[in-house]
N, C-alpha and C. Protein backbone atom coordinates (compact mmCIF):
# COMPACT_ATOMS: atom_id res chain seq x y z
N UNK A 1 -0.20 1.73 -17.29
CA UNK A 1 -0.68 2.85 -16.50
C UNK A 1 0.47 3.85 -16.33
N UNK A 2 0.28 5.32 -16.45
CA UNK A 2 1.31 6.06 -16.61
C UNK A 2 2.06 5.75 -15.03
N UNK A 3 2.80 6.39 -14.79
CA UNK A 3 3.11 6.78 -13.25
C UNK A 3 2.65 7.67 -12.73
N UNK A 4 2.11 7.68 -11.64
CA UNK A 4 1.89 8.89 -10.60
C UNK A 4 2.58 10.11 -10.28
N UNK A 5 4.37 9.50 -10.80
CA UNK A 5 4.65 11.06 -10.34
C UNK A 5 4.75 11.90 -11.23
N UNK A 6 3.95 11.86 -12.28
CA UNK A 6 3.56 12.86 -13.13
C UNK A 6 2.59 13.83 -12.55
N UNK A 7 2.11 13.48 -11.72
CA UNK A 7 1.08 14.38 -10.89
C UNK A 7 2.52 15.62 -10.13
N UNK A 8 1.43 16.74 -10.22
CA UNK A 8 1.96 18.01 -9.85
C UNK A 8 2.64 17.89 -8.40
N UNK A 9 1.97 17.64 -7.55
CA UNK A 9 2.73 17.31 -6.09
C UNK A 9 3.42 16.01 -6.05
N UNK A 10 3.56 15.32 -6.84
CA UNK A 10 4.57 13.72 -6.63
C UNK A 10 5.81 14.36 -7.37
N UNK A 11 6.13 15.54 -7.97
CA UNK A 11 7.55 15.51 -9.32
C UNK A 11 8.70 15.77 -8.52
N UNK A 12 8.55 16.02 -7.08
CA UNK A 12 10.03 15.68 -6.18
C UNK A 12 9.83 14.64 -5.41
N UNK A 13 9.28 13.25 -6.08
CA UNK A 13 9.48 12.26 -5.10
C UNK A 13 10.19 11.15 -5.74
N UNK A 14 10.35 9.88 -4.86
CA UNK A 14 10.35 9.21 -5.20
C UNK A 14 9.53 7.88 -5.22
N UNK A 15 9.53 6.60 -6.14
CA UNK A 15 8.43 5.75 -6.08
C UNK A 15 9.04 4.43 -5.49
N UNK A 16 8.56 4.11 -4.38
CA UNK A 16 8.70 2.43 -3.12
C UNK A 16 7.58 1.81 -4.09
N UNK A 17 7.78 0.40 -4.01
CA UNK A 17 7.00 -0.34 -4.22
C UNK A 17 7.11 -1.99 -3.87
N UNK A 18 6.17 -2.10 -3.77
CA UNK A 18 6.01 -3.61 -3.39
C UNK A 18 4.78 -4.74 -4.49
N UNK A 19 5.41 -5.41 -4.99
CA UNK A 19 4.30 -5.73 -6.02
C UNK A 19 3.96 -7.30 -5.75
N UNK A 20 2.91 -7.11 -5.73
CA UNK A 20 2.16 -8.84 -5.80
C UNK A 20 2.70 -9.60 -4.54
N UNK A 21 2.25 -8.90 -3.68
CA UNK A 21 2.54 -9.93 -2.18
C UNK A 21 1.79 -10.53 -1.80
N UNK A 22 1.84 -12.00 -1.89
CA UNK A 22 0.79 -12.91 -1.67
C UNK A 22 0.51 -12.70 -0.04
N UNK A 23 -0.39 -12.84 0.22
CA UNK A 23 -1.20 -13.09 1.88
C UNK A 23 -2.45 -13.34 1.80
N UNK A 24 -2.52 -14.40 2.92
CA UNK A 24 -3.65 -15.62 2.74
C UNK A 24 -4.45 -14.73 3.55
N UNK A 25 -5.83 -14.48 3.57
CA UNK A 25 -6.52 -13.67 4.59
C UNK A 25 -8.16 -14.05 4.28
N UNK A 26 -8.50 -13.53 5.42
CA UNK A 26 -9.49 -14.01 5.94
C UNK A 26 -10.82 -12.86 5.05
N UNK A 27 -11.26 -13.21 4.05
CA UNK A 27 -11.86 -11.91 3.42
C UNK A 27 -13.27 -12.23 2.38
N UNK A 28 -14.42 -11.52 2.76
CA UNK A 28 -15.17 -11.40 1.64
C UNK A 28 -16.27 -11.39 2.75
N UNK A 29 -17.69 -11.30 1.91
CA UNK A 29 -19.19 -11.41 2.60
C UNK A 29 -19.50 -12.16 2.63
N UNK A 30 -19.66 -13.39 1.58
CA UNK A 30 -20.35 -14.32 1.61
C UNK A 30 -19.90 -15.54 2.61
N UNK A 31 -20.91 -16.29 3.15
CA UNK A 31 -20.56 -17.31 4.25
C UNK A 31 -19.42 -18.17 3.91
N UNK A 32 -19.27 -18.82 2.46
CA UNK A 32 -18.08 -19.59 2.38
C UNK A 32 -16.93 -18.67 2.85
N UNK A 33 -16.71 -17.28 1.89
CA UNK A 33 -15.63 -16.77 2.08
C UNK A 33 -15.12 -16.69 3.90
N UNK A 34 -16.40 -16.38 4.92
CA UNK A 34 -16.01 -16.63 6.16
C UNK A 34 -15.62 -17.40 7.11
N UNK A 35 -15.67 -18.83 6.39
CA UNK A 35 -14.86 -19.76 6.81
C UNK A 35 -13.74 -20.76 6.88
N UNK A 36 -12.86 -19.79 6.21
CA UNK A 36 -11.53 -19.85 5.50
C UNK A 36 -10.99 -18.68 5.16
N UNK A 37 -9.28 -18.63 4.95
CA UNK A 37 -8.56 -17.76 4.47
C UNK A 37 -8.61 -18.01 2.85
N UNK A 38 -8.30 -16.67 1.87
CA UNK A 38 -8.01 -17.47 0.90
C UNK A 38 -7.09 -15.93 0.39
N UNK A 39 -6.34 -16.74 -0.88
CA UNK A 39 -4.98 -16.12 -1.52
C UNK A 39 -5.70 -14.43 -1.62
N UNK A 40 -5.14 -13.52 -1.61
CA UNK A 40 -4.86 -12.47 -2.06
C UNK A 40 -3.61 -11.45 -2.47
N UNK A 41 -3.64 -10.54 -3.53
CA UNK A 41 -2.15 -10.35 -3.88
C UNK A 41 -2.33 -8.60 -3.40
N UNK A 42 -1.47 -8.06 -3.01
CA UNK A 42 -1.20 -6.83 -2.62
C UNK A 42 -0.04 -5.99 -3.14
N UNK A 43 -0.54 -4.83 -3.73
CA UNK A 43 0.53 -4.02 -4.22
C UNK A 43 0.63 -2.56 -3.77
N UNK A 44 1.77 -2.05 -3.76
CA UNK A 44 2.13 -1.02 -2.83
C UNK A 44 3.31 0.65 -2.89
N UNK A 45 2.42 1.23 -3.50
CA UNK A 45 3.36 2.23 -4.32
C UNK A 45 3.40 3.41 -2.92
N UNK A 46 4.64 3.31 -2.58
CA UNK A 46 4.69 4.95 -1.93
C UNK A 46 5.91 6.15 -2.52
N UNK A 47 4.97 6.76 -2.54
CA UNK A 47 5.72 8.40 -2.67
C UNK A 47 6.36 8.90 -1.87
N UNK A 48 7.81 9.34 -1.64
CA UNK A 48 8.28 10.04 -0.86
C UNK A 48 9.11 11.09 -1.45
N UNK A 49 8.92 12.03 -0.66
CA UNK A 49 9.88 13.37 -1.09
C UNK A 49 11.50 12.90 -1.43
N UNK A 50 12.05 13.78 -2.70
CA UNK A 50 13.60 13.33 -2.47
C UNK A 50 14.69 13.85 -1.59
N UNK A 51 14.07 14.89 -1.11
CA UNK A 51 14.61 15.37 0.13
C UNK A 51 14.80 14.85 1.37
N UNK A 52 13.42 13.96 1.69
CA UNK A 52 13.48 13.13 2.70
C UNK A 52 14.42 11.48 2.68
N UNK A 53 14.19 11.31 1.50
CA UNK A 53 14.55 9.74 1.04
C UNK A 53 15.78 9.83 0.21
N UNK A 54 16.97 10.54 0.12
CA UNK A 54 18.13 10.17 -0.51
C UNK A 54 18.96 10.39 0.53
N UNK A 55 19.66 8.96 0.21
CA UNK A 55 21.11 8.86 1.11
C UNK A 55 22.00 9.50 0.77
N UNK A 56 22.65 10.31 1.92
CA UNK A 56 23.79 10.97 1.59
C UNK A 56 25.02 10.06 2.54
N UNK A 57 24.90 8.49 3.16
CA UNK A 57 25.99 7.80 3.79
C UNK A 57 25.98 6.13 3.27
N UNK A 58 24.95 6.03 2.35
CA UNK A 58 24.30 4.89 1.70
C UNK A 58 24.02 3.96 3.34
N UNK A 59 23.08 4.54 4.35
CA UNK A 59 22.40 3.71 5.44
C UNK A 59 21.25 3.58 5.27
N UNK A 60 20.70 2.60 5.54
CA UNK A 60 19.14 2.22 5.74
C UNK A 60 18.39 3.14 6.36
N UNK A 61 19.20 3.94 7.51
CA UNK A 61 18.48 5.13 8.21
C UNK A 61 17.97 5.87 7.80
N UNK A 62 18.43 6.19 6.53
CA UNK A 62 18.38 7.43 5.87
C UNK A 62 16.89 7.26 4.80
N UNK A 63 16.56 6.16 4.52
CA UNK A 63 15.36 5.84 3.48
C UNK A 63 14.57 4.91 4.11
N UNK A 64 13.19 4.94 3.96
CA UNK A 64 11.79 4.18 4.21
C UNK A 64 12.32 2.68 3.94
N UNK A 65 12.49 1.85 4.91
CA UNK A 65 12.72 0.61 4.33
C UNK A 65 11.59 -0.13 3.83
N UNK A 66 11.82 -1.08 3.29
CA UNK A 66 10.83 -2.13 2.55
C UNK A 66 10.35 -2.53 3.36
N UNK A 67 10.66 -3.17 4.48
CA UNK A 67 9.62 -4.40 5.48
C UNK A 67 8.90 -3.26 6.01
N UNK A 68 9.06 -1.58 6.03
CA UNK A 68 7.83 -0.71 6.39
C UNK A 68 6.78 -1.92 5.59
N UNK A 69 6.48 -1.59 4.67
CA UNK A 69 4.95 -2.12 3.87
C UNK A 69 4.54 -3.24 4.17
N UNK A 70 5.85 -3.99 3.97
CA UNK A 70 5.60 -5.76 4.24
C UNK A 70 4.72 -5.66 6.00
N UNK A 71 5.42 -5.09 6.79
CA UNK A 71 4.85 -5.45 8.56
C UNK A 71 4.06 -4.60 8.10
N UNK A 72 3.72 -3.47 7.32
CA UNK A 72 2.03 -2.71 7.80
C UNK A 72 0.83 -3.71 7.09
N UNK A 73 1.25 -4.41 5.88
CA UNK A 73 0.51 -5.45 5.40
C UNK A 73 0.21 -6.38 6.63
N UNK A 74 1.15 -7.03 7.23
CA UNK A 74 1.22 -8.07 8.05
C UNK A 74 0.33 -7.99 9.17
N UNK A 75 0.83 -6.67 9.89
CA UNK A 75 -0.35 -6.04 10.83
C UNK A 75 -1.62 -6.08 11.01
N UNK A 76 -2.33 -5.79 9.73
CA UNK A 76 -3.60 -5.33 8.96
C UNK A 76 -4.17 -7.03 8.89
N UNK A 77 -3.44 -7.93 8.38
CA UNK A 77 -3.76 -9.19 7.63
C UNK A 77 -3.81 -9.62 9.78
N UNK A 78 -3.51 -9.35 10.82
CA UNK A 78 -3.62 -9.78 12.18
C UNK A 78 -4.79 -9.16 12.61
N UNK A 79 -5.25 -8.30 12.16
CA UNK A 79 -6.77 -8.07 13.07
C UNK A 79 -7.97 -8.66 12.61
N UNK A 80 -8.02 -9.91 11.55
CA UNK A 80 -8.94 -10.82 11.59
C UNK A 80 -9.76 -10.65 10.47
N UNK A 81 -11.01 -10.79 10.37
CA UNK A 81 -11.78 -11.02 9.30
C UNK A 81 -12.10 -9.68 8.86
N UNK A 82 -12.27 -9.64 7.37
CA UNK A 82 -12.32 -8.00 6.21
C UNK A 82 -13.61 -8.72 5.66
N UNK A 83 -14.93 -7.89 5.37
CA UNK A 83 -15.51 -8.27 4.67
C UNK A 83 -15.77 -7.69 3.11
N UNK A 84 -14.72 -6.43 2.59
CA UNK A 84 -14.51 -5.72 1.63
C UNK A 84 -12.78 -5.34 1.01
N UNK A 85 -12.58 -5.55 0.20
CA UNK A 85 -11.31 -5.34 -0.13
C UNK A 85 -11.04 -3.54 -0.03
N UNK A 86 -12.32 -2.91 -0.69
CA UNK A 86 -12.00 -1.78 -0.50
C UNK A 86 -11.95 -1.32 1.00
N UNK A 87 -12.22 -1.79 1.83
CA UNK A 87 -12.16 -1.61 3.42
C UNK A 87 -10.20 -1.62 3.60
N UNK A 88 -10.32 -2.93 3.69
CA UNK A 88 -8.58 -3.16 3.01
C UNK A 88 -7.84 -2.44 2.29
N UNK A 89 -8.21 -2.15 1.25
CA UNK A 89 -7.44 -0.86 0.41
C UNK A 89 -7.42 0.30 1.35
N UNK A 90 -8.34 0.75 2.29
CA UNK A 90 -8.26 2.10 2.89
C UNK A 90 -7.65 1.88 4.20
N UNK A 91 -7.99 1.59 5.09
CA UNK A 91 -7.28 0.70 5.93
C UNK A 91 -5.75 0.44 5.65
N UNK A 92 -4.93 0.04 4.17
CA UNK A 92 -3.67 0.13 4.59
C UNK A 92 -3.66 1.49 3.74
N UNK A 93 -3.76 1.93 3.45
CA UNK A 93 -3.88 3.37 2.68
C UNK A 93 -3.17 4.55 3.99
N UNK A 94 -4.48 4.26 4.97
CA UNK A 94 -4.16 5.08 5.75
C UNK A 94 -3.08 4.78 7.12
N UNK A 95 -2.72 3.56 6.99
CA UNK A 95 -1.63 3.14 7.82
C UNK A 95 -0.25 3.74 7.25
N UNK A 96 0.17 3.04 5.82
CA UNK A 96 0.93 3.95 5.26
C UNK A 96 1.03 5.26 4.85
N UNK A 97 0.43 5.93 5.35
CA UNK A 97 0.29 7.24 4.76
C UNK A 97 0.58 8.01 6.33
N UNK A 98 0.25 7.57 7.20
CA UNK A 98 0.89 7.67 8.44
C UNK A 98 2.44 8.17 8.93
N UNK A 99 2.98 7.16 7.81
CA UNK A 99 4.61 7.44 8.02
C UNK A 99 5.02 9.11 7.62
N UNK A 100 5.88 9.54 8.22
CA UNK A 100 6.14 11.33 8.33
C UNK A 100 6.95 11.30 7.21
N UNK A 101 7.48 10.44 6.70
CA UNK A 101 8.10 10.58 5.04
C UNK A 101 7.22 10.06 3.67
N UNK A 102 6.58 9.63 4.31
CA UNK A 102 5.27 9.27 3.18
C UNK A 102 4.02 10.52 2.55
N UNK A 103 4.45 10.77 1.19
CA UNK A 103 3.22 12.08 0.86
C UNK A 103 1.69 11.47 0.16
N UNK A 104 2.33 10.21 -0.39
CA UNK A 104 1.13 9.54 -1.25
C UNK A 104 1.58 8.17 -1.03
N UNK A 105 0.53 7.55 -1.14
CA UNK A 105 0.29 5.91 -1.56
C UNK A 105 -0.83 5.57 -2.37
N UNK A 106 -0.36 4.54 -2.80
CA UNK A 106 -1.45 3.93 -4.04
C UNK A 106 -1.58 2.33 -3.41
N UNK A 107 -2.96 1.49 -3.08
CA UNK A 107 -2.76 0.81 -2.75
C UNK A 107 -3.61 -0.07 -3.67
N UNK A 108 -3.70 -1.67 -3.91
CA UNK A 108 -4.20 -2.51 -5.05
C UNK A 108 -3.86 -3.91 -4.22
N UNK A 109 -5.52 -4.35 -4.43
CA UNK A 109 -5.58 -5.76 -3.45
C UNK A 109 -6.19 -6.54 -4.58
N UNK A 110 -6.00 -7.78 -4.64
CA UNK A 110 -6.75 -8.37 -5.29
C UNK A 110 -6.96 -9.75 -5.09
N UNK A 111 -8.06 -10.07 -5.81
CA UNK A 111 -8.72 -11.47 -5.63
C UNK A 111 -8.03 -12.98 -6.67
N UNK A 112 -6.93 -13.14 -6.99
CA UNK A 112 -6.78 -13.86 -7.80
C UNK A 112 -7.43 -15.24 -8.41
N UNK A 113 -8.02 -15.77 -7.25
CA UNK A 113 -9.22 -16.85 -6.93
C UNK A 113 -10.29 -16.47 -7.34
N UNK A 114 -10.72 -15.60 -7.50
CA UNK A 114 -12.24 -14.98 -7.51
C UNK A 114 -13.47 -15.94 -7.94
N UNK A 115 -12.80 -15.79 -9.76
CA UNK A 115 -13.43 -16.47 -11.04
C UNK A 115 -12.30 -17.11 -11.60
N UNK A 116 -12.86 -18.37 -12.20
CA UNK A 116 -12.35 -18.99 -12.90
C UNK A 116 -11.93 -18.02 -14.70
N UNK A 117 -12.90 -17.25 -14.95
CA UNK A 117 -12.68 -16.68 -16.44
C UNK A 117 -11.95 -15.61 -15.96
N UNK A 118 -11.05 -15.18 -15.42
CA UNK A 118 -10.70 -13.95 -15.23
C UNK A 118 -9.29 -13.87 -14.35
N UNK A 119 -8.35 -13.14 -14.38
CA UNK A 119 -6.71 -13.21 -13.58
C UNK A 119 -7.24 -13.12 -12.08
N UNK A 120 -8.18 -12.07 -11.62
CA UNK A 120 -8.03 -11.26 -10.52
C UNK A 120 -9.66 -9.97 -10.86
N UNK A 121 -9.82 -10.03 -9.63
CA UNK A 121 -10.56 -8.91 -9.03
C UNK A 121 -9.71 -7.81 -8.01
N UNK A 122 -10.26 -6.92 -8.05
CA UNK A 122 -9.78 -6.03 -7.19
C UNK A 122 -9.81 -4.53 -7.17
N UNK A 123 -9.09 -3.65 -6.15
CA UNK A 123 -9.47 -2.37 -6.06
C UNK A 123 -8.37 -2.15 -5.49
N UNK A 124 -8.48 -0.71 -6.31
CA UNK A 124 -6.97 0.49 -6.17
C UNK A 124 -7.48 1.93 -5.76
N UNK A 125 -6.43 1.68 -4.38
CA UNK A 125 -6.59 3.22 -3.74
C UNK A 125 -5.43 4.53 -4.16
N UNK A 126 -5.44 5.97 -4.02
CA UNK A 126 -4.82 6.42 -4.41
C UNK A 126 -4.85 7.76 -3.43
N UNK A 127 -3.84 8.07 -2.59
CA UNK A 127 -4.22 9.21 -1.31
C UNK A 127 -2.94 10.27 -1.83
N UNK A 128 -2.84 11.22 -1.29
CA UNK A 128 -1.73 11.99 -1.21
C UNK A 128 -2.39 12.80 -0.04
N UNK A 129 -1.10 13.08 1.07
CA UNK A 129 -1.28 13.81 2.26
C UNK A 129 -0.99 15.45 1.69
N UNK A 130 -2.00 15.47 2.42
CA UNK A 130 -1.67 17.62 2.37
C UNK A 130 -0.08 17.64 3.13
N UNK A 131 -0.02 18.53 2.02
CA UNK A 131 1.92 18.95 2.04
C UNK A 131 1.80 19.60 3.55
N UNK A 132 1.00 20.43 4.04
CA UNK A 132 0.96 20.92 5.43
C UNK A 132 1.31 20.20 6.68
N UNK A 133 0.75 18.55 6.59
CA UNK A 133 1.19 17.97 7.23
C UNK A 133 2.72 16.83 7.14
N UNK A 134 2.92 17.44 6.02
CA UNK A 134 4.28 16.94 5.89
C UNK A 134 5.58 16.95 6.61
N UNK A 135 6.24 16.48 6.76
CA UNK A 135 7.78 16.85 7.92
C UNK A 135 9.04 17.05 6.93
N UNK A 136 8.53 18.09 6.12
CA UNK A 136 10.00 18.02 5.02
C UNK A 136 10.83 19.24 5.52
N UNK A 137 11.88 19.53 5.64
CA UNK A 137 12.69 20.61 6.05
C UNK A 137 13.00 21.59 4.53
N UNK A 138 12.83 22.44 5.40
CA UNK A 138 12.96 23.82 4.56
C UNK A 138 13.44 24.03 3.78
């Protein structure tokens, strides 16, 4: 899959990611799926401006840290039963996209359990915030 920041508003950013984070969660419609957790993998691309996100003292202060995604995952996986992944996909979509250095996220959940003939099920979100509401300095 190409990259995203080939897109016209991503070509001054940069790309966070988090790939294949296992979390056990509570998810699906059908009655089995509601009475148990089961594996799901989560992946996590954010866009940020390079204006906002390059260190000029090499501090953590200065750039979006990683456990951002990991605790907004974590968060999300604490308010209990999902009966749609794409619910999930939007849901952390719009948590991360929240952050005032964040312009886009791409988010990808999946079912690795699903089916036996197959890796994974799943669904990929893809947002970018209007530059208006952005907090980038002048």
């Amino acid at each position: 899959m190409p990259s995203a920041l080939i897109h016209p508003e991503l070509s001054d950013c940069r790309r966070l990611f988090l790939r294949n984070y296992e979390v056990q969660i509570n998810i699906g419609v059908f009655e089995f799926e509601k009475k148990g957790e089961q594996r799901a993998l989560i992946s996590v691309d954010l866009f940020i401006p390079l204006v906002l996100s390059t260190p000029n003292h090499d501090q953590l202060e200065e750039v979006v840290d990683y456990d951002f995604m990991r605790n907004t995952v974590a968060k999300r996986m604490e308010q209990g039963h999902i009966h749609l992944q794409e619910t999930l996909c939007d849901d952390l979509a719009s948590a991360l996209l929240a952050h005032p250095k964040v312009r886009a996220v791409r988010v990808i959940t999946e079912k690795p359990d699903a089916y036996d003939d197959c890796d994974s099920v799943g669904v990929e979100v893809f947002r970018i915030k209007p530059k208006a509401s952005m907090s980038e300095p002048i």
